[in-house]
C-alpha atoms as a PDB file:
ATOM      1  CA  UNK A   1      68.038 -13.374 -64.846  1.00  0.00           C
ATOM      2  CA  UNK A   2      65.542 -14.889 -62.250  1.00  0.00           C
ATOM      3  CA  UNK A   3      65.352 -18.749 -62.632  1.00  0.00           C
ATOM      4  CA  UNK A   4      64.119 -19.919 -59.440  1.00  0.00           C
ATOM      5  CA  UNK A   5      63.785 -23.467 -58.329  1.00  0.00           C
ATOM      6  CA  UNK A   6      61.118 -24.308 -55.702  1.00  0.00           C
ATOM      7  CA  UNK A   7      62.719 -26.098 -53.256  1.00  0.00           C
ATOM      8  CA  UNK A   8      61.400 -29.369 -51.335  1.00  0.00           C
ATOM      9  CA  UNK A   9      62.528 -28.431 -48.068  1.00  0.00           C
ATOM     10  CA  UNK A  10      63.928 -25.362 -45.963  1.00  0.00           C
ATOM     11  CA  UNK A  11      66.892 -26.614 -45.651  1.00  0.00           C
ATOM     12  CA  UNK A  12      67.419 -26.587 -49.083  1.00  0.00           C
ATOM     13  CA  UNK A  13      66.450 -23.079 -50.306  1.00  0.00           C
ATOM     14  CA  UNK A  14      68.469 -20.235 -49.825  1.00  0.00           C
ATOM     15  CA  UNK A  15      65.503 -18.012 -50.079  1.00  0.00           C
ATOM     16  CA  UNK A  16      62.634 -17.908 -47.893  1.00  0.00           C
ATOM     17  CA  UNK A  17      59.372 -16.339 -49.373  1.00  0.00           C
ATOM     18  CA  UNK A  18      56.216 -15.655 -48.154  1.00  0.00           C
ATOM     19  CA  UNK A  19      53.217 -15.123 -50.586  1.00  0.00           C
ATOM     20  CA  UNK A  20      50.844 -12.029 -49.593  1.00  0.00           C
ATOM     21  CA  UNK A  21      48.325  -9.650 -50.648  1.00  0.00           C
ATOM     22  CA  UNK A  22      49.676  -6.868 -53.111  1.00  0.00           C
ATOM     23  CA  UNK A  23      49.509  -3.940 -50.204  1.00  0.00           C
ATOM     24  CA  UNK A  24      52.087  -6.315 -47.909  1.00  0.00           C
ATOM     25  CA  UNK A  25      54.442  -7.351 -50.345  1.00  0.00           C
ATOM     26  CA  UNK A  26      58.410  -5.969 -50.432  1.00  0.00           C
ATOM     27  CA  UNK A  27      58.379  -7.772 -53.968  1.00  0.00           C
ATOM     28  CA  UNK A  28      55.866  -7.710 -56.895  1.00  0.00           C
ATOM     29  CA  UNK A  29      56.946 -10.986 -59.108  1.00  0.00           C
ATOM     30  CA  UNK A  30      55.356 -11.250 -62.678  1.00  0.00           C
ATOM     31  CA  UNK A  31      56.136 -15.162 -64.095  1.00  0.00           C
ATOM     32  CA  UNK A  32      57.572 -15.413 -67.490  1.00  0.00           C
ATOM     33  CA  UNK A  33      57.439 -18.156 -69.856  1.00  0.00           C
ATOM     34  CA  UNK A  34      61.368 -17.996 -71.514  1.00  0.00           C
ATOM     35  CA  UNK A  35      64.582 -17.712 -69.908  1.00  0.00           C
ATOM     36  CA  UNK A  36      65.682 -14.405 -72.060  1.00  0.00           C
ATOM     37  CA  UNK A  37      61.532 -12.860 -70.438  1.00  0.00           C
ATOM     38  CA  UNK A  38      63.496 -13.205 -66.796  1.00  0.00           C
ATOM     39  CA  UNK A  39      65.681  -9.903 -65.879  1.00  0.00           C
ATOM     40  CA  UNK A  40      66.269  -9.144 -62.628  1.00  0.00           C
ATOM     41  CA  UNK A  41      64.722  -9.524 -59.577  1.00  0.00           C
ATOM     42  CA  UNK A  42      61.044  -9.521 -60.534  1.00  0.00           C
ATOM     43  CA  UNK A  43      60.471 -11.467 -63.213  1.00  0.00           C
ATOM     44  CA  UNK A  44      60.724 -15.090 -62.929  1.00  0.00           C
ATOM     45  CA  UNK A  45      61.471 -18.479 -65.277  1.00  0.00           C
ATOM     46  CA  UNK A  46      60.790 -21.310 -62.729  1.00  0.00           C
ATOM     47  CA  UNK A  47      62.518 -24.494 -63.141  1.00  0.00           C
ATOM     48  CA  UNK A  48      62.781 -27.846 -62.099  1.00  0.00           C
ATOM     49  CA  UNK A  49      66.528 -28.190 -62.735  1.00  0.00           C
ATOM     50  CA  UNK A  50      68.143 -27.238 -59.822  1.00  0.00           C
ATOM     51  CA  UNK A  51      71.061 -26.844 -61.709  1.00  0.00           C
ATOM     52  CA  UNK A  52      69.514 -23.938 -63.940  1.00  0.00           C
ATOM     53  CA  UNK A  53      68.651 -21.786 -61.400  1.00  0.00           C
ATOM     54  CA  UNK A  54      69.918 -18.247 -59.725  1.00  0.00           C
ATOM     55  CA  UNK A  55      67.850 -18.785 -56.834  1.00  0.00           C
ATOM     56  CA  UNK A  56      66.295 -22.056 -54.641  1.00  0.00           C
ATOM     57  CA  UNK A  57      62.833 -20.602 -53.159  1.00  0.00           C
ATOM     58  CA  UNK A  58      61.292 -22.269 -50.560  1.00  0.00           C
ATOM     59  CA  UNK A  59      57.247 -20.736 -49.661  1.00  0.00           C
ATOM     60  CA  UNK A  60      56.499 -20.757 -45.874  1.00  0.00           C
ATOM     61  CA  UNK A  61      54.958 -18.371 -43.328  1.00  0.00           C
ATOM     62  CA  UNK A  62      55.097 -14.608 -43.098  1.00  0.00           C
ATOM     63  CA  UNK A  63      57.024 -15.262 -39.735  1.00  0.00           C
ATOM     64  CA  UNK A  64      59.685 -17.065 -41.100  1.00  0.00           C
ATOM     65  CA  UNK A  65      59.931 -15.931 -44.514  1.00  0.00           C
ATOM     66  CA  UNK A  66      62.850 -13.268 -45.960  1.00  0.00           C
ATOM     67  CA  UNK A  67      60.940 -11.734 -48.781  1.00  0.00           C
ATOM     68  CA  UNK A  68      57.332 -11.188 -49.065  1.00  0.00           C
ATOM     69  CA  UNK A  69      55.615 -11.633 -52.515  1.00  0.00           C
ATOM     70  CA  UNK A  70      53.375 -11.103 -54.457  1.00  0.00           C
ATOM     71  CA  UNK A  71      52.351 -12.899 -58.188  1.00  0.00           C
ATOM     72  CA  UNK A  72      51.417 -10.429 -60.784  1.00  0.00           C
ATOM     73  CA  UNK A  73      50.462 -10.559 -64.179  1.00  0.00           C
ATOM     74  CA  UNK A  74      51.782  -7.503 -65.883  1.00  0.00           C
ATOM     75  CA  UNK A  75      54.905  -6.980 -66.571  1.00  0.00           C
ATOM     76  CA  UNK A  76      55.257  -3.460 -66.031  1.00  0.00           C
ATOM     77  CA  UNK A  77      53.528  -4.014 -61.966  1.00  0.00           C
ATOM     78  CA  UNK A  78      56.704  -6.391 -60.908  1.00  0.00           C
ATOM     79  CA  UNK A  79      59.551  -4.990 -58.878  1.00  0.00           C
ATOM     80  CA  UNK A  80      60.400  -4.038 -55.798  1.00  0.00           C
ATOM     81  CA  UNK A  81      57.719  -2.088 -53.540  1.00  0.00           C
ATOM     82  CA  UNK A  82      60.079  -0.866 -50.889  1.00  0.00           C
ATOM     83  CA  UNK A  83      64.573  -1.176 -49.866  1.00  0.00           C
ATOM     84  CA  UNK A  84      64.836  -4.745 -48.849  1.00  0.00           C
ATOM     85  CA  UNK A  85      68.079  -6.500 -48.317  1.00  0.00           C
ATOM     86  CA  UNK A  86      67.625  -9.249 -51.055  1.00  0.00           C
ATOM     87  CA  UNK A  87      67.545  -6.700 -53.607  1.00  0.00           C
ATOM     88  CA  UNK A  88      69.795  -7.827 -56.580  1.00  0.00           C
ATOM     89  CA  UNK A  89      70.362 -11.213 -54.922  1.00  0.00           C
ATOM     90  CA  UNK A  90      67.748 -13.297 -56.670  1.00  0.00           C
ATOM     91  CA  UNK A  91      69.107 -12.496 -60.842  1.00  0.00           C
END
């Protein structure tokens, strides 16, 4: 399950994301409203309890980020575009 927490700082997260257009992305991310809708990787409950969550996110740059993304809304679109090194580390 994907709960992510945004986090303040980047000192904080343990995930560095970059948001992009569709074509650039390593990761297409579809936001779901209930924490049994999150599975995996790709579909994500945010959360404001840091406690709650698999994964602190913080949004930066493209240079500095781990994991380009990209927001869509279907279900179906979200998942991985391409072999990335994060892959199964965000659930």
């Amino acid at each position: 399950m994907a709960r992510i927490y945004q986090a303040a700082s980047m000192g904080e997260a343990r995930v560095r994301a970059a948001l992009v257009s569709r074509g650039e992305a390593d990761l297409l991310v579809c936001r779901v409203s209930s924490w049994g809708m999150a599975h995996g990787d790709a579909r994500w409950f945010i959360t404001r309890d840091k406690q709650e969550a698999t994964a602190w996110v913080y949004f930066t740059s493209i240079g500095m980020a781990q994991v380009k993304i990209c927001f869509v809304d279907g279900l179906g679109e979200a998942g991985w575009q391409r072999p990335h090194a994060l892959k199964g580390r965000l659930a």
